[in-house]
C-alpha atoms as a PDB file:
ATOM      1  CA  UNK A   1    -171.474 188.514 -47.714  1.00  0.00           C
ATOM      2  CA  UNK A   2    -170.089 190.778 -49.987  1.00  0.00           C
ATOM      3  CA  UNK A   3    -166.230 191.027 -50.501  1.00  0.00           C
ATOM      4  CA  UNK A   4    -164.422 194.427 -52.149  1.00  0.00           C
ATOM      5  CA  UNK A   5    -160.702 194.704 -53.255  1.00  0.00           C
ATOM      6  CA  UNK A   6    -159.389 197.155 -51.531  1.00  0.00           C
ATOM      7  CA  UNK A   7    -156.790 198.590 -55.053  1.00  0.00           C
ATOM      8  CA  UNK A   8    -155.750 202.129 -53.140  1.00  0.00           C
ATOM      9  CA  UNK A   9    -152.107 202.987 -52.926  1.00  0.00           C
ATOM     10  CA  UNK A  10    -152.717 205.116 -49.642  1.00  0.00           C
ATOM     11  CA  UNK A  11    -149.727 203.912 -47.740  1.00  0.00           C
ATOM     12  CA  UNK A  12    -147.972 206.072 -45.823  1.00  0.00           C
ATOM     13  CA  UNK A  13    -144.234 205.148 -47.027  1.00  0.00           C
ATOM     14  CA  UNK A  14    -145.319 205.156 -50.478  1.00  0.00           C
ATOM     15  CA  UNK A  15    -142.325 205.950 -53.339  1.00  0.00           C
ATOM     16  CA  UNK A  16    -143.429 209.250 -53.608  1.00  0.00           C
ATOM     17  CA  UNK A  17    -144.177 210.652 -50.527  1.00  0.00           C
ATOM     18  CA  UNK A  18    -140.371 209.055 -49.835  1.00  0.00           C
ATOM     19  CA  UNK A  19    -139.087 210.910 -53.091  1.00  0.00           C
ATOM     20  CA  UNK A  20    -140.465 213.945 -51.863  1.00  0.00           C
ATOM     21  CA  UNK A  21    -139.271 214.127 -48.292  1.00  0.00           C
ATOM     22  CA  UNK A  22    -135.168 213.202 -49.833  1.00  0.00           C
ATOM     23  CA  UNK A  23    -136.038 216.112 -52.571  1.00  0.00           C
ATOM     24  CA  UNK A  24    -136.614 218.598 -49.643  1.00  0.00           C
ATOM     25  CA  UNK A  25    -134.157 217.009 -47.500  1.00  0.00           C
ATOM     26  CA  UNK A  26    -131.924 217.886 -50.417  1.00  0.00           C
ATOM     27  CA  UNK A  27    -133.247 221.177 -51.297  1.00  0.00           C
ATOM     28  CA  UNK A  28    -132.546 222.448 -47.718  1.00  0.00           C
ATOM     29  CA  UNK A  29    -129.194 221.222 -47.298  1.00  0.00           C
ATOM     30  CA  UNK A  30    -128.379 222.671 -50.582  1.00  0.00           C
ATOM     31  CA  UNK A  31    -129.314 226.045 -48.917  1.00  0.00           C
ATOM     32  CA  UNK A  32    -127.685 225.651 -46.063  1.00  0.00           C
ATOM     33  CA  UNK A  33    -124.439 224.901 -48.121  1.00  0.00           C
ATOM     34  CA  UNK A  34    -125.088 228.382 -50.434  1.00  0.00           C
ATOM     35  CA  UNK A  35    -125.838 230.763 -47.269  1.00  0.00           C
ATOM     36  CA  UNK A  36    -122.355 229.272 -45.535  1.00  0.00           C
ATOM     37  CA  UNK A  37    -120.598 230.683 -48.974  1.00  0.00           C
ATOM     38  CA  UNK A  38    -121.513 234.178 -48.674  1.00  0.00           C
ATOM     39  CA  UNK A  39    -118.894 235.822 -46.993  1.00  0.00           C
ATOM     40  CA  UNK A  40    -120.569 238.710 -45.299  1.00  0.00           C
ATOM     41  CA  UNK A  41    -118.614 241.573 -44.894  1.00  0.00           C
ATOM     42  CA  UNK A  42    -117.658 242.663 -40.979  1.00  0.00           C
ATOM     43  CA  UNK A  43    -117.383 245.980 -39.185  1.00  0.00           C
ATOM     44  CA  UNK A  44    -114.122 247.288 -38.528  1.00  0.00           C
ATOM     45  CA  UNK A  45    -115.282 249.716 -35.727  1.00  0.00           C
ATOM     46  CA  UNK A  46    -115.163 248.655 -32.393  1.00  0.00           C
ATOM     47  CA  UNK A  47    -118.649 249.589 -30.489  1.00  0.00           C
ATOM     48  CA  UNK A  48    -118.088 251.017 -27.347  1.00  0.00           C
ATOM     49  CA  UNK A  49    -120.265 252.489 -25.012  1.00  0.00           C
ATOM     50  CA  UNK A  50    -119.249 253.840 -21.265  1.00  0.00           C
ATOM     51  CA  UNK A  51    -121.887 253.899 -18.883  1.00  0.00           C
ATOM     52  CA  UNK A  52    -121.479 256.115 -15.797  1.00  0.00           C
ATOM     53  CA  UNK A  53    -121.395 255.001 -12.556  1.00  0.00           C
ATOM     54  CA  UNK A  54    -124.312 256.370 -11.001  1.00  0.00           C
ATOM     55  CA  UNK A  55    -126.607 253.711 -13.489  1.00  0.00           C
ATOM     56  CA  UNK A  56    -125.269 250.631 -11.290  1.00  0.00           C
ATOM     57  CA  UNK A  57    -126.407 250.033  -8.051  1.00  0.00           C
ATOM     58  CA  UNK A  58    -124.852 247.558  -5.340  1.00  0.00           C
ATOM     59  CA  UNK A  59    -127.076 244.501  -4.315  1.00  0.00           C
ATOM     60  CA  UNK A  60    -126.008 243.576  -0.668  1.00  0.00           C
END
C-alpha cells in the first residue's frame, strides 16, 4: 500500500481567494459611493402631454 502527501493548497477559503472577494467587495462599493456624487443636472420643463378623449374607452 502506497501512501502520497496530499501538499495542494486547493481550499476553497484560501487567503487569497478571501483577499480577492473583500478587494471587489471594496472596489464596488467604492463605485457606488463615486456615482452617488455626481450631481446630475435636472430638467426644468415640465412634460406634458394631453390626450383626447376619443383614445379612452369605458370598460363596463
Amino acid at each position: 500500500m502506497q501512501f502520497t502527501k496530499n501538499t495542494s493548497k486547493d481550499k476553497f477559503f484560501s487567503f487569497g481567494t478571501i483577499s480577492k472577494i473583500i478587494i471587489a467587495v471594496l472596489i464596488i462599493v467604492f463605485g457606488f459611493i463615486l456615482i452617488n456624487q455626481i450631481n446630475f443636472p435636472t430638467s426644468d420643463k415640465q412634460i406634458e402631454k394631453i390626450l383626447p378623449n376619443e383614445n379612452f374607452k369605458t370598460i363596463k
